[in-house]
N, C-alpha and C. Protein backbone atom coordinates (compact mmCIF):
# COMPACT_ATOMS: atom_id res chain seq x y z
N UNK A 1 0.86 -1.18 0.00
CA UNK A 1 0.00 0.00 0.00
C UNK A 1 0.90 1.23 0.00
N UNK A 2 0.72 1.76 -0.77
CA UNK A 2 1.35 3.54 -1.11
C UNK A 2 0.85 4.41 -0.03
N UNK A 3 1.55 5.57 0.10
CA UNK A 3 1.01 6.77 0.59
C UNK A 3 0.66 7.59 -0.21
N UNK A 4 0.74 7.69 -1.35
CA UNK A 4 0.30 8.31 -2.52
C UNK A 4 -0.97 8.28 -2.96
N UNK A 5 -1.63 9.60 -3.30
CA UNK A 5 -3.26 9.11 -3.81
C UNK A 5 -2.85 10.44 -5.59
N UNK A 6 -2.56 9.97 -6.54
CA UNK A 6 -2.44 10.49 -7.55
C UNK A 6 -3.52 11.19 -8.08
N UNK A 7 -4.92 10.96 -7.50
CA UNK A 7 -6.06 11.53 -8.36
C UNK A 7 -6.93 12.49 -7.04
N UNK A 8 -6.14 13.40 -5.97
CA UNK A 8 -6.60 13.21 -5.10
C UNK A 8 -7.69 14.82 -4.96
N UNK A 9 -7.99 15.24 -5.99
CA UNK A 9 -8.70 16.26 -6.05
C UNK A 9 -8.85 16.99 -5.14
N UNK A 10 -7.47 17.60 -4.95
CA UNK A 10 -7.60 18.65 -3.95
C UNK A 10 -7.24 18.36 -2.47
N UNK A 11 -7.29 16.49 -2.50
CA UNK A 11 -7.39 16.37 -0.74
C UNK A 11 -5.83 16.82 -0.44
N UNK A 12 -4.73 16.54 -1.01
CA UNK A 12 -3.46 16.70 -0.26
C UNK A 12 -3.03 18.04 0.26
N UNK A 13 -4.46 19.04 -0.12
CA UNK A 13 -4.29 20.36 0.67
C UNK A 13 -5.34 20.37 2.07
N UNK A 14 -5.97 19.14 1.92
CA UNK A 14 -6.94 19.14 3.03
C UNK A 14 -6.33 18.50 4.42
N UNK A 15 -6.64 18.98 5.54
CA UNK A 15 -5.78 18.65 6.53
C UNK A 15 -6.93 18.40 7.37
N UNK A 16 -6.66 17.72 8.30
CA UNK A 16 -7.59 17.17 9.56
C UNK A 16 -7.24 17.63 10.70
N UNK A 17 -8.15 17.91 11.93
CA UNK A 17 -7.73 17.96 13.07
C UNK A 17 -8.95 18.42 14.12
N UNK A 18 -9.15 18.22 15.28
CA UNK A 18 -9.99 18.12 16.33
C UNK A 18 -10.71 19.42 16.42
N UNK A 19 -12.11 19.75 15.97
CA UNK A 19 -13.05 20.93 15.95
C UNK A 19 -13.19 21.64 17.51
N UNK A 20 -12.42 22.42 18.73
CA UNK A 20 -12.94 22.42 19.72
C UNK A 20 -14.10 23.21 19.67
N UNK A 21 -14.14 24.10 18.76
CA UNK A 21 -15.56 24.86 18.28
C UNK A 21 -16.96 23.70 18.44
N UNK A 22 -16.84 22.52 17.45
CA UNK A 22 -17.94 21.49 17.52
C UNK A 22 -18.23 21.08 18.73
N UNK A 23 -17.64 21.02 19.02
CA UNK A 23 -17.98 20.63 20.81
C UNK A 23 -18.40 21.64 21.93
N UNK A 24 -17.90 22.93 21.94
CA UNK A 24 -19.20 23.87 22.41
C UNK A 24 -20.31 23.81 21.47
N UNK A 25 -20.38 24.24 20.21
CA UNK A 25 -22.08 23.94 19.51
C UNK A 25 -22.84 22.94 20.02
N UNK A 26 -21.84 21.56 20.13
CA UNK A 26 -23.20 20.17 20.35
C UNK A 26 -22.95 20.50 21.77
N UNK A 27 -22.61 21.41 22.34
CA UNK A 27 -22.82 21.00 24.10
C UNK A 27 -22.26 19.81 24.44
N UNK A 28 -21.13 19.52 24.09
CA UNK A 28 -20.16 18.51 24.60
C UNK A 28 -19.05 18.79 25.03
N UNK A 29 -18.27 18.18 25.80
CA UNK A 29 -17.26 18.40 26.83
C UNK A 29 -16.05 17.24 26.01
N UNK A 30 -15.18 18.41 25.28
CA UNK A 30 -13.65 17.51 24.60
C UNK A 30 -12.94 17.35 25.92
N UNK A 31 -12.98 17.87 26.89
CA UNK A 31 -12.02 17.81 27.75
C UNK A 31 -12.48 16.31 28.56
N UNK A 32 -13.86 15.99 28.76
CA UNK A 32 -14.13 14.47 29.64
C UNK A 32 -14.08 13.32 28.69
N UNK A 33 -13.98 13.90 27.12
CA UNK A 33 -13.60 12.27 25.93
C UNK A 33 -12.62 12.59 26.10
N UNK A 34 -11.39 13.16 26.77
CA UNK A 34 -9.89 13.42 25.70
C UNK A 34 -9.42 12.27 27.28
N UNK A 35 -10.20 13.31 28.23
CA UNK A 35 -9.54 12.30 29.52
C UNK A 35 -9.70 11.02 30.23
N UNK A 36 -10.86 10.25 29.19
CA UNK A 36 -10.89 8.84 29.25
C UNK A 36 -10.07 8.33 28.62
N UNK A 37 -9.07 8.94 27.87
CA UNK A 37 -8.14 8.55 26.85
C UNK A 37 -6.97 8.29 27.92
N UNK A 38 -6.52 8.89 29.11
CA UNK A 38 -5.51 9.19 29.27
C UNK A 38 -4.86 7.80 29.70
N UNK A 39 -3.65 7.81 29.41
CA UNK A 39 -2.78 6.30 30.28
C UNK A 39 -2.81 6.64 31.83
N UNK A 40 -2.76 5.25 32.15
CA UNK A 40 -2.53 5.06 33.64
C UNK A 40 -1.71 6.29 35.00
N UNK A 41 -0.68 6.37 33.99
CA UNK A 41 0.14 6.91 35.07
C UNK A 41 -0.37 8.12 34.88
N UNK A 42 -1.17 9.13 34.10
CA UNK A 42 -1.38 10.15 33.56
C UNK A 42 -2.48 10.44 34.58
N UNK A 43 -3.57 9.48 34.61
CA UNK A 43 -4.96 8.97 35.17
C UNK A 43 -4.07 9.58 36.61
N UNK A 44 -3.19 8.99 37.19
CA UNK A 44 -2.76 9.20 38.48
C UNK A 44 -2.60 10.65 39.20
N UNK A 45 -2.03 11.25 37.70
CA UNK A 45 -1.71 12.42 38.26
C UNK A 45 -2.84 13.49 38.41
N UNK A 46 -2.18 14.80 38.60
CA UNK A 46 -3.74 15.92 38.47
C UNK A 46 -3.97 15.96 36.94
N UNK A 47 -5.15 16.45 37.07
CA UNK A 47 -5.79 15.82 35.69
C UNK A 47 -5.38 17.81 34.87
N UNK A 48 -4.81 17.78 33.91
CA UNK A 48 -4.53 18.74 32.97
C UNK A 48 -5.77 19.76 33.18
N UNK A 49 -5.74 21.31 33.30
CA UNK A 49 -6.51 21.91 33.40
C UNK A 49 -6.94 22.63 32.08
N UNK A 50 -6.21 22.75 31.20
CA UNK A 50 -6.76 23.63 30.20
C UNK A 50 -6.30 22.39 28.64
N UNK A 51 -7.21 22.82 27.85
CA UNK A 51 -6.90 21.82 26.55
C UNK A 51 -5.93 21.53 26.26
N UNK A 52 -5.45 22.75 26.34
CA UNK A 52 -3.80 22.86 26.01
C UNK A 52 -2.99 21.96 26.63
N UNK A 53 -2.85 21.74 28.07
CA UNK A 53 -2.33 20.85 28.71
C UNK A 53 -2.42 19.57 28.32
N UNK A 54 -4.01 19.50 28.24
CA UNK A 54 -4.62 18.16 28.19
C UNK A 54 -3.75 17.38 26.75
N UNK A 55 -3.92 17.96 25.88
CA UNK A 55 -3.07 17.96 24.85
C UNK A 55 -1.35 17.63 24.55
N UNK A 56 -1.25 18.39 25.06
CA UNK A 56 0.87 18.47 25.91
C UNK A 56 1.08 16.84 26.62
N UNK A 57 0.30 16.92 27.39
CA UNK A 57 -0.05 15.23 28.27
C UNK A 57 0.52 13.85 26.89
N UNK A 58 -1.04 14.20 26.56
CA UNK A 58 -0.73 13.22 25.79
C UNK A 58 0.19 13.28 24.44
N UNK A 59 1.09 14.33 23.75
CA UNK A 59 2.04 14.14 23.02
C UNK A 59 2.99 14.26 24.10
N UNK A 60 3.36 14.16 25.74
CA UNK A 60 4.73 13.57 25.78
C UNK A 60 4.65 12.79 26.71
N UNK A 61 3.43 12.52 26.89
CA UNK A 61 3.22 10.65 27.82
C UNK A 61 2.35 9.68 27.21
N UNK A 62 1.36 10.13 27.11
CA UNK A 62 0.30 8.90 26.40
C UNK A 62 0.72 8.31 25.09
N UNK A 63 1.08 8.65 24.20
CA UNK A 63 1.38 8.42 23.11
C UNK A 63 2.26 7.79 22.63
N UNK A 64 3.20 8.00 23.78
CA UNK A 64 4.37 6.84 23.85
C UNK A 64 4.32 5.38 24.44
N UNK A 65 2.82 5.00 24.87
CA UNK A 65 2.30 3.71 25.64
C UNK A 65 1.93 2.65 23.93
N UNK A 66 2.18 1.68 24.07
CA UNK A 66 1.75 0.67 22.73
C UNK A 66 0.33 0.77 23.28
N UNK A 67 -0.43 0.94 24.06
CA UNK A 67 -1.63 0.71 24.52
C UNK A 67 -2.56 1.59 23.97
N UNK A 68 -1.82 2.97 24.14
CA UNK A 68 -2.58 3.92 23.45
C UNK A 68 -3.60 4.15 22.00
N UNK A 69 -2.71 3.45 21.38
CA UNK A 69 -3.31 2.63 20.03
C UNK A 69 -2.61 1.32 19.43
N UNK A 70 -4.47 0.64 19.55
CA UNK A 70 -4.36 -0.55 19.30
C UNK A 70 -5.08 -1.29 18.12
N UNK A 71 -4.54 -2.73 17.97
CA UNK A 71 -4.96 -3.23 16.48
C UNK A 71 -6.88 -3.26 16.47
N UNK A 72 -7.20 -3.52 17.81
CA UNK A 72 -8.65 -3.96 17.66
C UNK A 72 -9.23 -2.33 17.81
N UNK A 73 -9.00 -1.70 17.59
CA UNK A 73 -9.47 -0.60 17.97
C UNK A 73 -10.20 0.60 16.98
N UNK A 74 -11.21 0.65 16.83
CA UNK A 74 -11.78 1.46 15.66
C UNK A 74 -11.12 2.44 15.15
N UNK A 75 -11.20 2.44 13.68
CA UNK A 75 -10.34 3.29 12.98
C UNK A 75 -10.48 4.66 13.03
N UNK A 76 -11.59 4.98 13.55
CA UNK A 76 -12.51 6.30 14.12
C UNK A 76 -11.60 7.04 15.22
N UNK A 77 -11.95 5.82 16.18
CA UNK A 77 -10.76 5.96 17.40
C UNK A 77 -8.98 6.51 17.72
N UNK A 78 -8.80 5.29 16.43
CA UNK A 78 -7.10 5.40 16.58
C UNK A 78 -6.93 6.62 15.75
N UNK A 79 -8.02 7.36 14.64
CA UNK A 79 -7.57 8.69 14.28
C UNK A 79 -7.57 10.01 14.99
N UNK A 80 -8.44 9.86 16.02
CA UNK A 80 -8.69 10.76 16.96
C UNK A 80 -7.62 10.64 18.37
N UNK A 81 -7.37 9.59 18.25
CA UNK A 81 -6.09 9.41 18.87
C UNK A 81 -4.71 9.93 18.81
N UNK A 82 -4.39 9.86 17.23
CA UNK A 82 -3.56 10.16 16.56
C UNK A 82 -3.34 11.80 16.81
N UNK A 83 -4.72 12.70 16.51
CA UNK A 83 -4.59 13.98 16.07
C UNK A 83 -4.24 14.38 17.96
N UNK A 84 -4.85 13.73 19.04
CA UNK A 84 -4.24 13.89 20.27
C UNK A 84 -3.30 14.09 20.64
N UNK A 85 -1.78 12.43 20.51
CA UNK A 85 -0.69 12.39 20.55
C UNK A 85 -0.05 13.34 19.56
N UNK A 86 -0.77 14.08 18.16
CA UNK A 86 0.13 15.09 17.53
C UNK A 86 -0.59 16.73 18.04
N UNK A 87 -0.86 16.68 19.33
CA UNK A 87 -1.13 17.93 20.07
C UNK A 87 -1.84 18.86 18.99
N UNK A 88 -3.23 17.86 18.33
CA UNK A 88 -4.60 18.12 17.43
C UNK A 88 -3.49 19.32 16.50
N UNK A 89 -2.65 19.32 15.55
CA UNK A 89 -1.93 20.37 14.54
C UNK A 89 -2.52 19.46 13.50
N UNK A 90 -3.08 19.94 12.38
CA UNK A 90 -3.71 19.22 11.65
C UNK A 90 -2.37 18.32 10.57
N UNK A 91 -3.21 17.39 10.37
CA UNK A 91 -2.47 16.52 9.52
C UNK A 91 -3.38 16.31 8.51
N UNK A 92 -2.10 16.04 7.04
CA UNK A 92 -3.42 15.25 6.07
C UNK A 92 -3.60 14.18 6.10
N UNK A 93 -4.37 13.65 4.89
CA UNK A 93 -4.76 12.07 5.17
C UNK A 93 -3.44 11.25 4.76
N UNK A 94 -2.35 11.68 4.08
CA UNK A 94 -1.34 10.71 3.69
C UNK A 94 -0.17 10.99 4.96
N UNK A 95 -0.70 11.68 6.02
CA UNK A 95 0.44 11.94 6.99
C UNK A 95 -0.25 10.88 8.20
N UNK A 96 -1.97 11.10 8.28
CA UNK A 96 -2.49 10.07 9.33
C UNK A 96 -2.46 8.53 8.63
N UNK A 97 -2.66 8.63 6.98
CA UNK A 97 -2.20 7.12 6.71
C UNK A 97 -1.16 6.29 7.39
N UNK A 98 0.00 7.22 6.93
CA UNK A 98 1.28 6.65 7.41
C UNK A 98 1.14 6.63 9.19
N UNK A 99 0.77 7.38 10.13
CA UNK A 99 0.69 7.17 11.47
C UNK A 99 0.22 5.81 11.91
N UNK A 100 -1.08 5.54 10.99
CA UNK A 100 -2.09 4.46 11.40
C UNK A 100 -0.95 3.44 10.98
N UNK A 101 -0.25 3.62 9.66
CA UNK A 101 0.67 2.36 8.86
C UNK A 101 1.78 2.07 10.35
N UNK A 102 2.17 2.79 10.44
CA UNK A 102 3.43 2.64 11.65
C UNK A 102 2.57 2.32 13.34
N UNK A 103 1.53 2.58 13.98
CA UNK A 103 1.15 2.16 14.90
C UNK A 103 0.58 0.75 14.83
N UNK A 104 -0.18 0.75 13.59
CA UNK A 104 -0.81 -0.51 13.57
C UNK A 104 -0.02 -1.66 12.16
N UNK A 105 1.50 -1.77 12.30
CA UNK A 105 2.08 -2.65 11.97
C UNK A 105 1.81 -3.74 11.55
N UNK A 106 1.53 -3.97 12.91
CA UNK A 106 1.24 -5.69 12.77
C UNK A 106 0.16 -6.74 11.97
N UNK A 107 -0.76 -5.23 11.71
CA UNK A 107 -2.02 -5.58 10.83
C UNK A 107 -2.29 -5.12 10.08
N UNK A 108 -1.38 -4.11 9.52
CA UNK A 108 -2.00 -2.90 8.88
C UNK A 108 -2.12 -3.43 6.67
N UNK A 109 -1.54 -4.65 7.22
CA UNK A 109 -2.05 -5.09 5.97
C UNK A 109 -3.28 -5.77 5.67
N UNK A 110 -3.63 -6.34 6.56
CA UNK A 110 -5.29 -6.98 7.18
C UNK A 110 -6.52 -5.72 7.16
N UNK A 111 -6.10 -4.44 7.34
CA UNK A 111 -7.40 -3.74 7.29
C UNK A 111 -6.86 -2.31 6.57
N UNK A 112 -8.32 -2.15 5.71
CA UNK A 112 -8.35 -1.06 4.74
C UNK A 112 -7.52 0.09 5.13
N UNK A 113 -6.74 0.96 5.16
CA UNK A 113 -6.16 2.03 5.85
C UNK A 113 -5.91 3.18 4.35
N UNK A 114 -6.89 2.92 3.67
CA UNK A 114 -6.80 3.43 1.88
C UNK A 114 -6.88 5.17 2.00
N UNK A 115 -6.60 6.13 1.79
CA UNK A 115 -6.97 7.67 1.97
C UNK A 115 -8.50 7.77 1.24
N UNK A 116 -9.07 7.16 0.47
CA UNK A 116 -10.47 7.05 0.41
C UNK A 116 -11.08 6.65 1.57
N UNK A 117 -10.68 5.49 2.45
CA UNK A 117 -11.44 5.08 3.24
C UNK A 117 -11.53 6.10 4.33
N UNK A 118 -10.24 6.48 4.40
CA UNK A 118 -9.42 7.37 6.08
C UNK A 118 -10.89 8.41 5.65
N UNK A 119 -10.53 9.15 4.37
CA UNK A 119 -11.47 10.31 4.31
C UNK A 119 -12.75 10.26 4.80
N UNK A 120 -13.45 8.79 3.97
CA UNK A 120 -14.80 8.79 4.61
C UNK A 120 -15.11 8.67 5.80
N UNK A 121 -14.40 8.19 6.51
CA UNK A 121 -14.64 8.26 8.04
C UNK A 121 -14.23 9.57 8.85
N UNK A 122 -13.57 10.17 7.95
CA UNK A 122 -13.25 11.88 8.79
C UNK A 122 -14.25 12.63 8.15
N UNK A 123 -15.01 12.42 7.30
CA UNK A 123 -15.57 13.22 6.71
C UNK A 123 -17.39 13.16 7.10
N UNK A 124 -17.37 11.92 7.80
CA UNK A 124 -19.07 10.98 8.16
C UNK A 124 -18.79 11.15 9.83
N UNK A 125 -17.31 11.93 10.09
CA UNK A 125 -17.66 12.02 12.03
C UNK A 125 -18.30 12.45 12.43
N UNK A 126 -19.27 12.08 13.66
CA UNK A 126 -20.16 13.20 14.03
C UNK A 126 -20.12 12.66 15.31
N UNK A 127 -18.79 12.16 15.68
CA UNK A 127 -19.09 11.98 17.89
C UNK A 127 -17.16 12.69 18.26
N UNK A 128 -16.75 12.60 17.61
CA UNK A 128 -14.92 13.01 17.94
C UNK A 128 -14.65 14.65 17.38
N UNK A 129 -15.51 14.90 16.83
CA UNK A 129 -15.16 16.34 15.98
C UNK A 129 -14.54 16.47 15.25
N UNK A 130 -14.26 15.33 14.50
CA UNK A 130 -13.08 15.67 13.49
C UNK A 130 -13.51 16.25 12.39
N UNK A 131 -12.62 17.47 12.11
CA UNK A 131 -13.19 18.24 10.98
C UNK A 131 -12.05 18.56 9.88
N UNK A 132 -11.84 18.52 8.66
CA UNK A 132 -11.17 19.43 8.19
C UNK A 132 -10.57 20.84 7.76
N UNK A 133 -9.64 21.04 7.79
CA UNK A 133 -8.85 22.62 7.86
C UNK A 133 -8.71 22.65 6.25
N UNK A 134 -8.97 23.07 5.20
CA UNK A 134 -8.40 23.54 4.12
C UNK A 134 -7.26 24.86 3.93
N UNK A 135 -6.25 24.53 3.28
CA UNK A 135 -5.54 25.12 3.47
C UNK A 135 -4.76 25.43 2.20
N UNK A 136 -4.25 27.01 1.35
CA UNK A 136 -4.31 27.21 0.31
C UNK A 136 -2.44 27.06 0.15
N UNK A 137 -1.64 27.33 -0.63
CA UNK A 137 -0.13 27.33 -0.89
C UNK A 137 0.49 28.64 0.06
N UNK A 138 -0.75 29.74 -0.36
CA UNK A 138 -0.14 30.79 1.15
C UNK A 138 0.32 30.31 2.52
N UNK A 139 -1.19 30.03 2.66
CA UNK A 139 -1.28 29.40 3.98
C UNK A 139 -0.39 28.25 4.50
N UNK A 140 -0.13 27.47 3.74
CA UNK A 140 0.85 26.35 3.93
C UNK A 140 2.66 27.24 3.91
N UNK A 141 2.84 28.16 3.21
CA UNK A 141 3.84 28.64 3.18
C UNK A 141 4.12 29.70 4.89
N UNK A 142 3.05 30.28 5.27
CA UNK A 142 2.78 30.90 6.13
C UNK A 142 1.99 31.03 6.86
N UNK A 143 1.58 29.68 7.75
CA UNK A 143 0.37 28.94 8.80
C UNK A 143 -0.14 30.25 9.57
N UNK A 144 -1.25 30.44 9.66
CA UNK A 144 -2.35 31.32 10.22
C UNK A 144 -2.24 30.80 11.74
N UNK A 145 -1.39 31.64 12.86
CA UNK A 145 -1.96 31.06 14.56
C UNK A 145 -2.39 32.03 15.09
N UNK A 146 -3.72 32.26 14.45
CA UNK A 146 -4.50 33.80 14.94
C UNK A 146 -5.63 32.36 15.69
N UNK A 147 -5.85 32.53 17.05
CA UNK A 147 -7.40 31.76 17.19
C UNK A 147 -8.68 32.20 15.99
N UNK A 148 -9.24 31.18 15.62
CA UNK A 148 -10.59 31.91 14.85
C UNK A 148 -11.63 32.08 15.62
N UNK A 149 -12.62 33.20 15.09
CA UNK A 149 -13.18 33.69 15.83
C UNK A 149 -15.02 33.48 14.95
N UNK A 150 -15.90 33.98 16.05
CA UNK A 150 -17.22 33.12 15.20
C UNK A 150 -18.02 34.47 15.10
């Protein structure tokens, strides 16, 4: 399986990453899904107060556990996982391909991990927030870290 999608209309400017906006609209709390996520020893400590933290946590403890993501584990899951341990900076689909390819090794030839498939399931989320960032050659040359505003 390639990381390459040759016909990809546009997606290799499309980037993914965790909506915290969607989650005030639906009246949901990212901060009580992010912290059922957390590993053990993490669980132990005081629990991260601001996203930001919560975030920091898990790219320099959780993420480093094999537990964190696993083979049986919905592909839904281990992507929302993913955009966690990469402290939610959006990625595209041939950067979370390859994440899923390298975490899930051992199987990753056993289940679909195709950038058609990845897409449809980032694109049909409606419980993790995953949303896409489009992003133009400017913007990629010179990343926007203004918060957006509604």
């Amino acid at each position: 399986m390639t990381l390459e999608n040759n016909g990809d209309n546009g997606e290799s400017k499309c980037r993914y990453s965790i909506d915290m906006n969607w989650y005030r609209e639906q009246e949901r709390s990212f901060t009580l899904l992010a912290t059922s996520r957390l590993c053990p020893s993490s669980q132990k400590k005081r629990l991260p107060k601001s996203e930001t933290a919560l975030l920091n946590t898990f790219k320099q403890c959780c993420s480093k556990s094999e537990e964190f993501i696993t083979p049986n584990m919905p592909l839904a899951e281990a992507i929302f996982r993913i955009l966690l341990a990469n402290g939610n900076k959006p990625l595209t689909l041939q950067q979370i391909q390859a994440k899923l390819q390298q975490r899930l090794s051992d199987i990753s030839g056993a289940r679909d991990l195709s950038i058609p498939r990845l897409k449809r399931i980032l694109d049909c989320d409606s419980y993790y927030g995953l949303r896409s960032v489009n992003t133009t050659d400017e913007e990629e040359e010179e990343p926007n870290t203004a918060p957006q505003s509604d």
